[in-house]
C-alpha atoms as a PDB file:
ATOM      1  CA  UNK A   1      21.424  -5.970   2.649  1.00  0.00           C
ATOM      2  CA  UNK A   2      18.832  -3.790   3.913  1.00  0.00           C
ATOM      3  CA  UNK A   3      18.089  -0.624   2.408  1.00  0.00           C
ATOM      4  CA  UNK A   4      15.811   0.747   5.455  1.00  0.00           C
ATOM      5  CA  UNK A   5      16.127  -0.658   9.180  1.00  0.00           C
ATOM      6  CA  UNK A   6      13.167   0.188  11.486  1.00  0.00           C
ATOM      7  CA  UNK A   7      13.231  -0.483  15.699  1.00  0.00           C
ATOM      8  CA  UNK A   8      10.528  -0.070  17.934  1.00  0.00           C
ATOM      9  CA  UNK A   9       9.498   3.356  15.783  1.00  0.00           C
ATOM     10  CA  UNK A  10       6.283   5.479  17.531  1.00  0.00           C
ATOM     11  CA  UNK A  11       4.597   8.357  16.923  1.00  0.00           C
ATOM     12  CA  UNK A  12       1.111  10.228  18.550  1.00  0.00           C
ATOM     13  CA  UNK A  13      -0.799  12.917  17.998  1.00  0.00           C
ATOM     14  CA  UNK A  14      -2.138  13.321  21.117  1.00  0.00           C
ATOM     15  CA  UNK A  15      -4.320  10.035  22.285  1.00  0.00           C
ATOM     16  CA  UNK A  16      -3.903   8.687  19.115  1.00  0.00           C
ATOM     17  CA  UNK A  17      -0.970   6.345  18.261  1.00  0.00           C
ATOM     18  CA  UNK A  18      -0.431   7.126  14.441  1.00  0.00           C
ATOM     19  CA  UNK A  19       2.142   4.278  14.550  1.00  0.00           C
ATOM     20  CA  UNK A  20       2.830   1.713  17.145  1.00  0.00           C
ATOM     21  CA  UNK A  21       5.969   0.166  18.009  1.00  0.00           C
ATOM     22  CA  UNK A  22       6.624  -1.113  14.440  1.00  0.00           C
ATOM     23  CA  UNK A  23      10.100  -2.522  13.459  1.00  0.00           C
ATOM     24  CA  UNK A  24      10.960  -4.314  10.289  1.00  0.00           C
ATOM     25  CA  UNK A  25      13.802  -4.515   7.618  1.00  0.00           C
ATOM     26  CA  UNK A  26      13.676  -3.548   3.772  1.00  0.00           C
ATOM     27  CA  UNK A  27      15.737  -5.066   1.465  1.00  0.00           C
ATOM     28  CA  UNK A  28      17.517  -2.905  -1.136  1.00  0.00           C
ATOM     29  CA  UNK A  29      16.274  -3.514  -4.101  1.00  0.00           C
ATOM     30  CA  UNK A  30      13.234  -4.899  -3.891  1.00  0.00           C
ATOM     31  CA  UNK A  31       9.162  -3.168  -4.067  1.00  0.00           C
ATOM     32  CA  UNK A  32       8.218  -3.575  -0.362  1.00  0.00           C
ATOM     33  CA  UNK A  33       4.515  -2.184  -0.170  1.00  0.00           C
ATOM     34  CA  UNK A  34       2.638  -0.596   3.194  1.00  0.00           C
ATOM     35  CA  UNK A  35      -0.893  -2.322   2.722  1.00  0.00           C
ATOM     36  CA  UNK A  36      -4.038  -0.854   4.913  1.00  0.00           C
ATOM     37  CA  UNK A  37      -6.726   1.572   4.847  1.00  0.00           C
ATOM     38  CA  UNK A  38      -7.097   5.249   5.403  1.00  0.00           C
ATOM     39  CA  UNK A  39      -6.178   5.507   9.042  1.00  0.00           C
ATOM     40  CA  UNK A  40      -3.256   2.961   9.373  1.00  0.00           C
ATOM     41  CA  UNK A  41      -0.425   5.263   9.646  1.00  0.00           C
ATOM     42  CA  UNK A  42       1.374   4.721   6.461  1.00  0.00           C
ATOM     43  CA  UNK A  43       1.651   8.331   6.041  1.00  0.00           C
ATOM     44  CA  UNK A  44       2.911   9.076   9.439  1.00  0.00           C
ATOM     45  CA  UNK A  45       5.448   6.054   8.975  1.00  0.00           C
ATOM     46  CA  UNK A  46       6.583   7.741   5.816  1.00  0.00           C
ATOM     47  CA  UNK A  47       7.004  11.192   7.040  1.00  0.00           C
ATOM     48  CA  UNK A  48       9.294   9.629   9.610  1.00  0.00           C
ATOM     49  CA  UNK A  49      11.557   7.665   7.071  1.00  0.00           C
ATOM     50  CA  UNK A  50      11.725  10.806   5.132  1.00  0.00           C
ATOM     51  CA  UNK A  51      13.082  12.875   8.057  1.00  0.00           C
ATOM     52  CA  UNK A  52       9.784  15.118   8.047  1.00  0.00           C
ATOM     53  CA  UNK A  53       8.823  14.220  11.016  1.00  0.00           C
ATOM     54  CA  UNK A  54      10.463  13.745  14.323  1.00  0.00           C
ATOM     55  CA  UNK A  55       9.295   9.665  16.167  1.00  0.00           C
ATOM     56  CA  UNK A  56       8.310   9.544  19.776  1.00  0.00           C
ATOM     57  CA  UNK A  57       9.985   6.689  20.381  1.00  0.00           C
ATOM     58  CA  UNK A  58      12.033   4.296  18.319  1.00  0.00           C
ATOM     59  CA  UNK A  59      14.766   4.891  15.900  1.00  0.00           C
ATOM     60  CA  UNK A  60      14.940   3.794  12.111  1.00  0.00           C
ATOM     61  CA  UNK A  61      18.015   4.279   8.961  1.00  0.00           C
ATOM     62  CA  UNK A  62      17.734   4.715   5.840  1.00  0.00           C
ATOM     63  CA  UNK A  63      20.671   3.618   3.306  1.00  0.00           C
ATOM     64  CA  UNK A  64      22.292   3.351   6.916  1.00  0.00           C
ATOM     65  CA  UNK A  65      21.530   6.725   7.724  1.00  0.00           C
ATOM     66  CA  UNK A  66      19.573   7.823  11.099  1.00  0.00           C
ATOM     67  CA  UNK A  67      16.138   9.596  10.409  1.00  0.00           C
ATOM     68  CA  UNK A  68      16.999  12.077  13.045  1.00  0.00           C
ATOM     69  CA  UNK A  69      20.775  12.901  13.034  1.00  0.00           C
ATOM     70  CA  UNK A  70      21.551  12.850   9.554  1.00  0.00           C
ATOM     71  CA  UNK A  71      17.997  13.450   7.873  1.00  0.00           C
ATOM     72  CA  UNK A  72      20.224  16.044   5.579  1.00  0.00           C
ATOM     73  CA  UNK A  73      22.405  12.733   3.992  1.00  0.00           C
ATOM     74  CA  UNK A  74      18.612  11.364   3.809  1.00  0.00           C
ATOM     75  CA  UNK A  75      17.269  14.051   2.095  1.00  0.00           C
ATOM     76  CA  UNK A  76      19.639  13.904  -0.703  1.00  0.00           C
ATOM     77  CA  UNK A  77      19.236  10.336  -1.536  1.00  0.00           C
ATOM     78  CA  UNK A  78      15.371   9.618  -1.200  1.00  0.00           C
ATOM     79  CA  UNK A  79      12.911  10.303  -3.571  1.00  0.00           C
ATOM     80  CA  UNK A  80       9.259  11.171  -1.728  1.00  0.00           C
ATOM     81  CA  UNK A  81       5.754  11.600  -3.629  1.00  0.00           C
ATOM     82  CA  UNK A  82       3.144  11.891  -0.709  1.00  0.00           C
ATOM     83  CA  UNK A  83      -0.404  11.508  -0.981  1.00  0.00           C
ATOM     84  CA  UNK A  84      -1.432  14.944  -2.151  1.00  0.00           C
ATOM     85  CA  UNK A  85      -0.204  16.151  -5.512  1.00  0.00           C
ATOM     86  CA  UNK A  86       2.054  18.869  -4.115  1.00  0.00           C
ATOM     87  CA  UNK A  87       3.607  20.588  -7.074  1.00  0.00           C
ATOM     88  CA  UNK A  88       3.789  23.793  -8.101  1.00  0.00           C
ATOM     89  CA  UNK A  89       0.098  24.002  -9.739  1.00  0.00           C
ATOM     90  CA  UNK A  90       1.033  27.176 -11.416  1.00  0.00           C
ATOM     91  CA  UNK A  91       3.951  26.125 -12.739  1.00  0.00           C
ATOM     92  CA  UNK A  92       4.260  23.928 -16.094  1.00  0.00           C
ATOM     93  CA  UNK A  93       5.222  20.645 -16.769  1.00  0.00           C
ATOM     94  CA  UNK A  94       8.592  21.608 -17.526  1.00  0.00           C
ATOM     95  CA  UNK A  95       9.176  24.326 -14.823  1.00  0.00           C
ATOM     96  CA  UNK A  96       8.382  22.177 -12.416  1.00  0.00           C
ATOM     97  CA  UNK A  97      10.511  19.708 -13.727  1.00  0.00           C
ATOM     98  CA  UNK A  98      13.532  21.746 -13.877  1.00  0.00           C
ATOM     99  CA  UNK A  99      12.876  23.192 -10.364  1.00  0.00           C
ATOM    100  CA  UNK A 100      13.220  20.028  -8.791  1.00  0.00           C
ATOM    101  CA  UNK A 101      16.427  19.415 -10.798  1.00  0.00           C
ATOM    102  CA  UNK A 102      18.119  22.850  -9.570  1.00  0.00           C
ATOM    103  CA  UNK A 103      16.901  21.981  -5.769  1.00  0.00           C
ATOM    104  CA  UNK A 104      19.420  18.571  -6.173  1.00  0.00           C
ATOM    105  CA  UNK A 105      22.033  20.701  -8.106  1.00  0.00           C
ATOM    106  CA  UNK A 106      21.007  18.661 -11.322  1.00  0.00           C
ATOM    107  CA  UNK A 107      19.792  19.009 -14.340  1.00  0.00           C
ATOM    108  CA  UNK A 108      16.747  17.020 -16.328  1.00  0.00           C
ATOM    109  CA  UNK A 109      19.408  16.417 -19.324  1.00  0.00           C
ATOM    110  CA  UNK A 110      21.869  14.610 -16.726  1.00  0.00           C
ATOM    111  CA  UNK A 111      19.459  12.059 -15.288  1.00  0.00           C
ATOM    112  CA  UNK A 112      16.989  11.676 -18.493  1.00  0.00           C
ATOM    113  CA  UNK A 113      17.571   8.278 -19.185  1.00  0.00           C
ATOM    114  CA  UNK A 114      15.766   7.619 -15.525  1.00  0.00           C
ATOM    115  CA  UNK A 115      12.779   9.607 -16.491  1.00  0.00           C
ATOM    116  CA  UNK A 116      12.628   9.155 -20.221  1.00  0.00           C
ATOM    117  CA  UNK A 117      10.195   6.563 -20.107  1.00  0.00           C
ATOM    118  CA  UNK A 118       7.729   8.138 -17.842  1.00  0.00           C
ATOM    119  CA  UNK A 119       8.558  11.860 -19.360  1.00  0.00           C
ATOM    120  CA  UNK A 120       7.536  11.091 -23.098  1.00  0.00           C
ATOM    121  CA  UNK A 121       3.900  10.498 -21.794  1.00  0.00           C
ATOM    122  CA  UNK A 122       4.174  13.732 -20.924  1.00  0.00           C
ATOM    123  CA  UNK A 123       6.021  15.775 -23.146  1.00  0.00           C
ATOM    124  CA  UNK A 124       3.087  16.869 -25.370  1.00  0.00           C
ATOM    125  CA  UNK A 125       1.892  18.971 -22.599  1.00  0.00           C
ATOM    126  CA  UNK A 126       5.186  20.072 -21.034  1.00  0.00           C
ATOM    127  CA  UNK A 127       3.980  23.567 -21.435  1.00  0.00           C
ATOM    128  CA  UNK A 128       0.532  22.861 -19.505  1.00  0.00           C
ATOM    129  CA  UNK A 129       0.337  24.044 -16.035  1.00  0.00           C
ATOM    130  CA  UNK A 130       0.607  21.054 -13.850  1.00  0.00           C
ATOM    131  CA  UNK A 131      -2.299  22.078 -11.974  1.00  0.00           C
ATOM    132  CA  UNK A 132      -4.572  21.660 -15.671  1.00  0.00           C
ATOM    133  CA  UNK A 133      -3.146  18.427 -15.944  1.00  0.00           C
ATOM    134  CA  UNK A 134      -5.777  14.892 -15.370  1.00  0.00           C
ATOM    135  CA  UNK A 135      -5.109  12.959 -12.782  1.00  0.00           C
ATOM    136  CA  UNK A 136      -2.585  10.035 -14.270  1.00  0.00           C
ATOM    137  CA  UNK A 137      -0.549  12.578 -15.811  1.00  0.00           C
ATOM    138  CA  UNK A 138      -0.003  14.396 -12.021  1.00  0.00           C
ATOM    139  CA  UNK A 139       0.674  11.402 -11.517  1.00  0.00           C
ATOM    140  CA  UNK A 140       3.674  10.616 -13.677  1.00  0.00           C
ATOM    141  CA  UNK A 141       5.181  14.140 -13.225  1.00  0.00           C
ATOM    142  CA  UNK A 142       4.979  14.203  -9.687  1.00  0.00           C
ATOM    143  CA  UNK A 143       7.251  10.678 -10.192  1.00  0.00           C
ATOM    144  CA  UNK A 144       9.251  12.484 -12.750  1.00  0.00           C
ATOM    145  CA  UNK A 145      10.152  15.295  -9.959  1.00  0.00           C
ATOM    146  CA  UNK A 146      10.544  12.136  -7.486  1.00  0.00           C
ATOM    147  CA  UNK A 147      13.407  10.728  -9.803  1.00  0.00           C
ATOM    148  CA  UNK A 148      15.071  13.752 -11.531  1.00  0.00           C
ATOM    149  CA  UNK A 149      17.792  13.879  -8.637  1.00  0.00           C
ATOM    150  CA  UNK A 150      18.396   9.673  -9.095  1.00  0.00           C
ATOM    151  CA  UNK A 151      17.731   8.487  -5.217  1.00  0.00           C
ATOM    152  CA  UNK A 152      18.637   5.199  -4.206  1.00  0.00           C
ATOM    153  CA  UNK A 153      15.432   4.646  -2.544  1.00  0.00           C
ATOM    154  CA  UNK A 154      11.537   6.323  -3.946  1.00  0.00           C
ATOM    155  CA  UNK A 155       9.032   6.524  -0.945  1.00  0.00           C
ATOM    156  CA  UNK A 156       5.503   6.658  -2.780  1.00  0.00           C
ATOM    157  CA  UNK A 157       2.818   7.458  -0.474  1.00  0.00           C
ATOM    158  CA  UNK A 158      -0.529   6.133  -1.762  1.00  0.00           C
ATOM    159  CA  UNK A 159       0.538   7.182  -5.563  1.00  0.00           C
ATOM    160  CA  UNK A 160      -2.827   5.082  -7.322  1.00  0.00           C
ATOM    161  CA  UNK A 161      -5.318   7.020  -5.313  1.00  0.00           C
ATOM    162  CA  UNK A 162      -7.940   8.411  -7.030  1.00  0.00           C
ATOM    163  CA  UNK A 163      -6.338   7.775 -10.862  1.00  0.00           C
ATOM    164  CA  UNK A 164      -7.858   5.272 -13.150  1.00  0.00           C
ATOM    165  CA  UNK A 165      -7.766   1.747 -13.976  1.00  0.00           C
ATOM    166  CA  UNK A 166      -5.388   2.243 -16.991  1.00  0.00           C
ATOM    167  CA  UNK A 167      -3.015   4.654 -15.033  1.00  0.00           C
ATOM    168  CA  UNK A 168      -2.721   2.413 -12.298  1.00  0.00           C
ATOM    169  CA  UNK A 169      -1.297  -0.753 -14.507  1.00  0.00           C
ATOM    170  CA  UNK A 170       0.861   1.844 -16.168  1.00  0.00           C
ATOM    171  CA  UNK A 171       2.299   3.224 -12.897  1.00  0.00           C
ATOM    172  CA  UNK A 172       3.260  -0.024 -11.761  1.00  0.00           C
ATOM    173  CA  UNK A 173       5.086  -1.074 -15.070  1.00  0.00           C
ATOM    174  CA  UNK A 174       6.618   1.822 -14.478  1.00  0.00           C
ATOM    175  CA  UNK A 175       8.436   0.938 -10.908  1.00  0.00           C
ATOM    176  CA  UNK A 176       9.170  -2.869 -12.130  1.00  0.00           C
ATOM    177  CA  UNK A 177      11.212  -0.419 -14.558  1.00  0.00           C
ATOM    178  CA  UNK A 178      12.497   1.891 -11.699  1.00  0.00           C
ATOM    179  CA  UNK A 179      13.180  -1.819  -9.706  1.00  0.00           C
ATOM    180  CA  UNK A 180      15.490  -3.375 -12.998  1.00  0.00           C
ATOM    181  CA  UNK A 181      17.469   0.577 -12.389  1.00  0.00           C
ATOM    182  CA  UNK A 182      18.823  -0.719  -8.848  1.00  0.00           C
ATOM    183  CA  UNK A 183      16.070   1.408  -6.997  1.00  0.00           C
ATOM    184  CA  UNK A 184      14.456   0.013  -3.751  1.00  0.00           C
ATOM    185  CA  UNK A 185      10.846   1.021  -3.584  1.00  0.00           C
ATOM    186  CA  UNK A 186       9.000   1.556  -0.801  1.00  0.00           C
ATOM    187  CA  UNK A 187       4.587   2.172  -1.822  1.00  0.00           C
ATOM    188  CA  UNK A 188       1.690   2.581   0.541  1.00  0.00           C
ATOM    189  CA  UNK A 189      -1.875   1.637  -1.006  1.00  0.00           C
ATOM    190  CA  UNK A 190      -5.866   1.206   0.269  1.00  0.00           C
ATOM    191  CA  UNK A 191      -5.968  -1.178  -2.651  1.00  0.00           C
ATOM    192  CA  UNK A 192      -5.505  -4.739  -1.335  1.00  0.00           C
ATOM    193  CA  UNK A 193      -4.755  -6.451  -4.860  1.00  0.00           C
ATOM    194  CA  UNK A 194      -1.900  -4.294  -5.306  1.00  0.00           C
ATOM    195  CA  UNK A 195      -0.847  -6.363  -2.957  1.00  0.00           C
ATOM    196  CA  UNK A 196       0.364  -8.971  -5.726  1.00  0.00           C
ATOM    197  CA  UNK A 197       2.406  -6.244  -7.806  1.00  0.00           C
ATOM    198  CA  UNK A 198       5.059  -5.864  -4.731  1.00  0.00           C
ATOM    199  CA  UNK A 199       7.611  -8.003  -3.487  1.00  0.00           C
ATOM    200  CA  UNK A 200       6.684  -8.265  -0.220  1.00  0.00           C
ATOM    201  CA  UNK A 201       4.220  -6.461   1.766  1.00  0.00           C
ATOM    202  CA  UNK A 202       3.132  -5.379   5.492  1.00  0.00           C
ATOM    203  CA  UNK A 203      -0.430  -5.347   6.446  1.00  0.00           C
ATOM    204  CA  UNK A 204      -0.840  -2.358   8.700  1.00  0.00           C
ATOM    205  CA  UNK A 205      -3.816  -0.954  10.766  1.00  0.00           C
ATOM    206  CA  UNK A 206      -4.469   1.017  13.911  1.00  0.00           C
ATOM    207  CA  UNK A 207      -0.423   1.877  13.491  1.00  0.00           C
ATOM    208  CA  UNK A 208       0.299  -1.883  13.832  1.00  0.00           C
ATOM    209  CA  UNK A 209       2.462  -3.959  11.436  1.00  0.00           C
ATOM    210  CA  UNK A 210      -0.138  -7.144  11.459  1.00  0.00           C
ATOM    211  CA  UNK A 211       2.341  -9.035   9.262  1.00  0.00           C
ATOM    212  CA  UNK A 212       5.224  -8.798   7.068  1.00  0.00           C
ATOM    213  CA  UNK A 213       5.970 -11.577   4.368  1.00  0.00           C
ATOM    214  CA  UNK A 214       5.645 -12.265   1.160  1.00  0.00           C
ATOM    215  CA  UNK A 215       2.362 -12.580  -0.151  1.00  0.00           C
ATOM    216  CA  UNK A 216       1.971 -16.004  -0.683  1.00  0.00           C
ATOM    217  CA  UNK A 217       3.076 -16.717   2.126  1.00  0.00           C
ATOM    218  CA  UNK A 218       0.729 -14.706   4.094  1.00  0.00           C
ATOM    219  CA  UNK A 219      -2.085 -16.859   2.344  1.00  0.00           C
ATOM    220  CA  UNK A 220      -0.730 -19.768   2.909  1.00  0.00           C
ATOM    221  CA  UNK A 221      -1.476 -19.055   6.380  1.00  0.00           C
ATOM    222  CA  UNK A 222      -4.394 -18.603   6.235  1.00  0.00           C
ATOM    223  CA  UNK A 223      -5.752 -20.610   9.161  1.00  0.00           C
ATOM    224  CA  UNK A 224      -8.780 -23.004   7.788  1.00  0.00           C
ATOM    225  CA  UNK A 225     -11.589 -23.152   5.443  1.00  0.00           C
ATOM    226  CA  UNK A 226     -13.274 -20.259   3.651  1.00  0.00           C
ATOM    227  CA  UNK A 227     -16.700 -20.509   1.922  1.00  0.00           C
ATOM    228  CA  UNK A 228     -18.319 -17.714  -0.443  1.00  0.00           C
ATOM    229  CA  UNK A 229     -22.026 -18.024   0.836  1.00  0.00           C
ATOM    230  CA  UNK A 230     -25.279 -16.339  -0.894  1.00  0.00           C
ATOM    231  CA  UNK A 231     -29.144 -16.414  -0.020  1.00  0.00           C
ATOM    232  CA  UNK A 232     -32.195 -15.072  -1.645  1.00  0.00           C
ATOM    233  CA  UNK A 233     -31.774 -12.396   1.274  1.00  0.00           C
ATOM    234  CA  UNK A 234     -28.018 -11.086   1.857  1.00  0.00           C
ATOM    235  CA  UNK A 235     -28.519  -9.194   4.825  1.00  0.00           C
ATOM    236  CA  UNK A 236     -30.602 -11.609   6.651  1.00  0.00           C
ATOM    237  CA  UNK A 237     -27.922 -14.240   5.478  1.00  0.00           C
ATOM    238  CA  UNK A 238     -25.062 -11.942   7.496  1.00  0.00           C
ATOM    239  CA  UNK A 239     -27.267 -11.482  10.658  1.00  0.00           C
ATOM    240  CA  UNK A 240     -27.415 -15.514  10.740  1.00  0.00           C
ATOM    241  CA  UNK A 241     -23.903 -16.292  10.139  1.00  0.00           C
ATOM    242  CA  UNK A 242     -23.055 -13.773  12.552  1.00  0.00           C
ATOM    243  CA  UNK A 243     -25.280 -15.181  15.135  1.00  0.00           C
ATOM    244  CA  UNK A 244     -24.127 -18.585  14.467  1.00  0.00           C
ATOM    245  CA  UNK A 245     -22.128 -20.442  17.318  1.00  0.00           C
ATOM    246  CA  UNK A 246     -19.663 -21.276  15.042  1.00  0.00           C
ATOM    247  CA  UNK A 247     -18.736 -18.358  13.219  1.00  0.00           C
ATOM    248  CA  UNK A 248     -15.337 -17.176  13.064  1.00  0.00           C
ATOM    249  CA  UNK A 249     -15.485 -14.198  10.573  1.00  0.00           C
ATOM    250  CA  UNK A 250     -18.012 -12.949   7.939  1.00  0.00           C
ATOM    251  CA  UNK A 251     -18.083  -9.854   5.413  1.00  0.00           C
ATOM    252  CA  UNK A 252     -19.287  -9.092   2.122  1.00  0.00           C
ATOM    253  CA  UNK A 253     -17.496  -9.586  -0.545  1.00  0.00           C
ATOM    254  CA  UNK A 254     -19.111  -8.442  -4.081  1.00  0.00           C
ATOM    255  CA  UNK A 255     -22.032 -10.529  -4.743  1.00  0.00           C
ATOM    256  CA  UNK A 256     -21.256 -13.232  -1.616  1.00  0.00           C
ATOM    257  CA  UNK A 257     -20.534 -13.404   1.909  1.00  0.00           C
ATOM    258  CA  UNK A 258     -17.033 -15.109   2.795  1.00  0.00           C
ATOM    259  CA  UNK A 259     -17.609 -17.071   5.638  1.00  0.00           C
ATOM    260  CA  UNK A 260     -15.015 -18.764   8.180  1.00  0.00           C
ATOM    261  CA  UNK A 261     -15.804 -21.045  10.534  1.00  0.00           C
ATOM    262  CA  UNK A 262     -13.803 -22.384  14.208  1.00  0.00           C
ATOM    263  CA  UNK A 263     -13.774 -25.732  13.336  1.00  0.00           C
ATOM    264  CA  UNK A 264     -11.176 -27.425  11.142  1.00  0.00           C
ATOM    265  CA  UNK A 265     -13.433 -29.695  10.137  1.00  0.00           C
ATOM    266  CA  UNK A 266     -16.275 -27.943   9.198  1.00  0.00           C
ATOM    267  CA  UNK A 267     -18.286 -29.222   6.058  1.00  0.00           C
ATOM    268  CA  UNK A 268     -20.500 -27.313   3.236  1.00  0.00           C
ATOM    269  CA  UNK A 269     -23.186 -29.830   4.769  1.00  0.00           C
ATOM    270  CA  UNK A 270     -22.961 -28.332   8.587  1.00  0.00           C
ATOM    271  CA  UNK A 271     -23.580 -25.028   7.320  1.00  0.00           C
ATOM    272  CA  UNK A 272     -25.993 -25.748   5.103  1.00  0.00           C
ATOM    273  CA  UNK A 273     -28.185 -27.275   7.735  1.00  0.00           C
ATOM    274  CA  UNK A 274     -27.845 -24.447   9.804  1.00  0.00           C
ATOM    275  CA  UNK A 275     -29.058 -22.027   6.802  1.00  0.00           C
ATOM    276  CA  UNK A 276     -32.310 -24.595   6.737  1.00  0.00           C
ATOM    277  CA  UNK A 277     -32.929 -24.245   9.989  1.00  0.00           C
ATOM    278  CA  UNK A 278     -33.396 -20.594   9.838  1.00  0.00           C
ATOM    279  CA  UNK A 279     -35.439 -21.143   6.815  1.00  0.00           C
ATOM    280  CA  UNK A 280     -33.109 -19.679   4.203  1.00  0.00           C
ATOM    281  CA  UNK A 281     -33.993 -20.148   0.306  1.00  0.00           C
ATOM    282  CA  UNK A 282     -31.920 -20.384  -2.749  1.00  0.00           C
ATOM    283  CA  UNK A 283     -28.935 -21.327  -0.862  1.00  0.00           C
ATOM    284  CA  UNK A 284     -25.555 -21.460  -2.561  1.00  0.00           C
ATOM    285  CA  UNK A 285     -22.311 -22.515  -0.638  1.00  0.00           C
ATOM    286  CA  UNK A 286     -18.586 -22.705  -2.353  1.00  0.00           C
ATOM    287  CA  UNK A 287     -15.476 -23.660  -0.696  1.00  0.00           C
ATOM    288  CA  UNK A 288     -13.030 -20.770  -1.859  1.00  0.00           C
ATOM    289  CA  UNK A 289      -9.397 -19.915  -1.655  1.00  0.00           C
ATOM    290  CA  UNK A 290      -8.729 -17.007   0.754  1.00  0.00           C
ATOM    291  CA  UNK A 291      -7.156 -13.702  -1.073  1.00  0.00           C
ATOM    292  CA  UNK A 292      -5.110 -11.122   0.704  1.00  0.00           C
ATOM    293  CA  UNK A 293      -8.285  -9.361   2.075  1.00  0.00           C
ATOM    294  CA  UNK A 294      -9.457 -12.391   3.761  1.00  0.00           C
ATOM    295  CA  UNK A 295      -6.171 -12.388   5.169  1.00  0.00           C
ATOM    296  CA  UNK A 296      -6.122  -9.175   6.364  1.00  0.00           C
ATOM    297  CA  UNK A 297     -10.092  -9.580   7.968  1.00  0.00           C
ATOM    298  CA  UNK A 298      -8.562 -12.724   9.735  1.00  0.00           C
ATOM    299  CA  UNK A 299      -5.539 -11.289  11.193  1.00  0.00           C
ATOM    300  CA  UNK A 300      -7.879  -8.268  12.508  1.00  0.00           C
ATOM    301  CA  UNK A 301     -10.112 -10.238  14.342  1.00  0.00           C
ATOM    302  CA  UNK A 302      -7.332 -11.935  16.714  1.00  0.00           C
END
C-alpha cells in the first residue's frame, strides 16, 4: 500500500523548473529519502505534498488524499519540519511544545509515549527559549512539535543540516524508532551516505527524479569499472584523465580521483600506460567499488 502517490507533479518559478515531471509511489511504512544537493527541488516537492504550495502541473495524494482538494484532511495527518528551524524562538521549550499540541486539539500528556524518547533529551531545558537552544536540540524539538499531534506520515525537509556528527546518528535512531510506531517517513538530505540509513531512496537534481530504488540496487548498476587514481600532482592528474580519449567520468574524491572509463574491458595496465606517457610520477591505481555518489556522478553525466 502506498502511503503517498505522485503523477507527472511540476512546479516553476518563472524559467526555472523547481521540479520536473516527477511521479513515484511511497510505501507506508517505510523511510523513503529525497537524495540531492542544494538546488534539486526537494523543498519545492515537499511544500507540494504538504499542501503549501499549489503544482503547475501534475497531481499527487497523500494517505489517499489530493494535495489540492483536500489539503485540510492533509494537514491534519502529516507531520512537516522544513529546512529552517521555524519555531517560536521566543517561546520555551515547553510553550512551544504545548502550542503545537492546542493547534491539533491535543495535548503533550495524550501523545507522550510518541515523543518521550526524543523529549527527555530535552527536558532539562524545557524552560530555555528555543531560540537559546544548540543546534541538535532545535533539532529534536522541532521533531517533538512534528509528532505531538501523532501523523501517519512525518515530511522532514533536510533535518541533519548544519547539526553535528553525534546529533545526526541520534536523529536517525530516532526515526528507525518513529518507523517500528507504524509511521511512514519521508527525509530530504545533501548528505549522500545517509543514503544507507533509508529504505529506499530517489536521487534528484535539476527537479528530476534520476532514480528510485533501493540502494543496493542502484549500485549494483553501476555500469563498469571504477578506479581510485592518485599522482604526485592531483590537479595535473584530473586535467589528463579528463583529456583522455577514454574517459567516461572523473572527480575528486578525498585524497583520490575516481576514475571511469568507456570500455568494459579496461585494465589498471591501459591506464597506467597512459599516466606514463604524460610523464606522471608516483602513480597509484586501485580498482574500487562504486558508492552512492559515484552513482549519482554517473547517472548525471547521461
Amino acid at each position: 500500500m502506498s502511503s503517498v502517490i505522485i503523477e507527472n507533479l511540476s512546479k516553476s518559478y518563472g524559467d526555472v523548473s523547481a521540479v520536473d515531471d516527477i511521479s513515484l509511489n511511497i510505501d507506508t511504512g517505510e523511510i523513503f529519502g529525497f537524495i540531492g544537493p542544494d538546488g534539486a527541488g526537494k523543498t519545492t516537492l515537499f511544500r507540494m505534498l504538504t499542501s503549501l504550495l499549489i503544482p503547475d502541473k501534475g497531481k499527487a495524494t497523500v494517505e489517499g488524499f489530493d494535495i489540492v482538494k483536500e489539503f485540510k484532511k492533509i494537514r491534519s495527518l502529516v507531520g512537516y519540519m522544513p529546512g529552517r528551524f521555524s519555531l517560536y524562538q521566543d517561546l520555551t521549550v515547553e510553550e512551544n511544545l504545548n502550542f503545537f499540541a492546542s493547534v491539533f486539539g491535543t495535548t503533550i500528556q495524550e501523545n507522550y509515549n510518541l515523543i518521550k524518547d526524543i523529549y527527555v533529551l530535552l527536558e532539562p531545558f524545557r524552560k530555555r527559549k528555543a531560540g537559546k537552544l544548540s543546534g541538535g536540540m532545535k533539532q529534536k524539538l522541532a521533531l517533538c512539535c512534528a509528532l505531538i499531534h501523532k501523523p501517519k506520515i512525518l515530511f522532514l525537509d533536510e533535518p541533519t543540516t548544519g547539526v553535528d556528527p553525534v546529533s545526526r546518528n541520534e536523529f536517525w535512531d530516532m526515526l528507525g524508532y518513529l518507523k517500528n510506531e507504524g509511521i511512514t517517513i519521508v527525509v530530504s538530505t545533501p548528505y549522500m551516505d545517509e543514503a544507507n540509513k533509508c529504505d529506499r531512496i530517489a536521487l534528484m537534481q535539476r527537479g528530476k527524479i534520476l532514480e528510485t530504488n533501493y540502494l543496493k540496487n542502484i549500485i549494483a548498476r553501476y555500469p563498469g569499472k571504477l578506479f581510485a587514481v592518485k599522482s604526485d600532482i592531483m590537479f595535473i592528474l584530473l586535467k589528463d584523465l579528463r583529456d583522455y580519449k577514454n574517459s567516461n567520468s572523473v572527480f575528486s574524491f578525498g585524497d583520490s580521483l575516481h576514475y571511469s572509463d568507456s570500455r568494459t574491458d579496461v585494465t589498471k595496465d591501459d591506464i597506467l600506460n597512459y599516466l606514463k606517457s604524460k610523464e606522471h610520477k608516483n602513480i597509484l591505481i586501485e580498482e574500487i567499488e562504486p558508492n552512492i555518489e559515484d552513482c549519482f556522478m554517473d547517472l548525471m553525466s547521461k
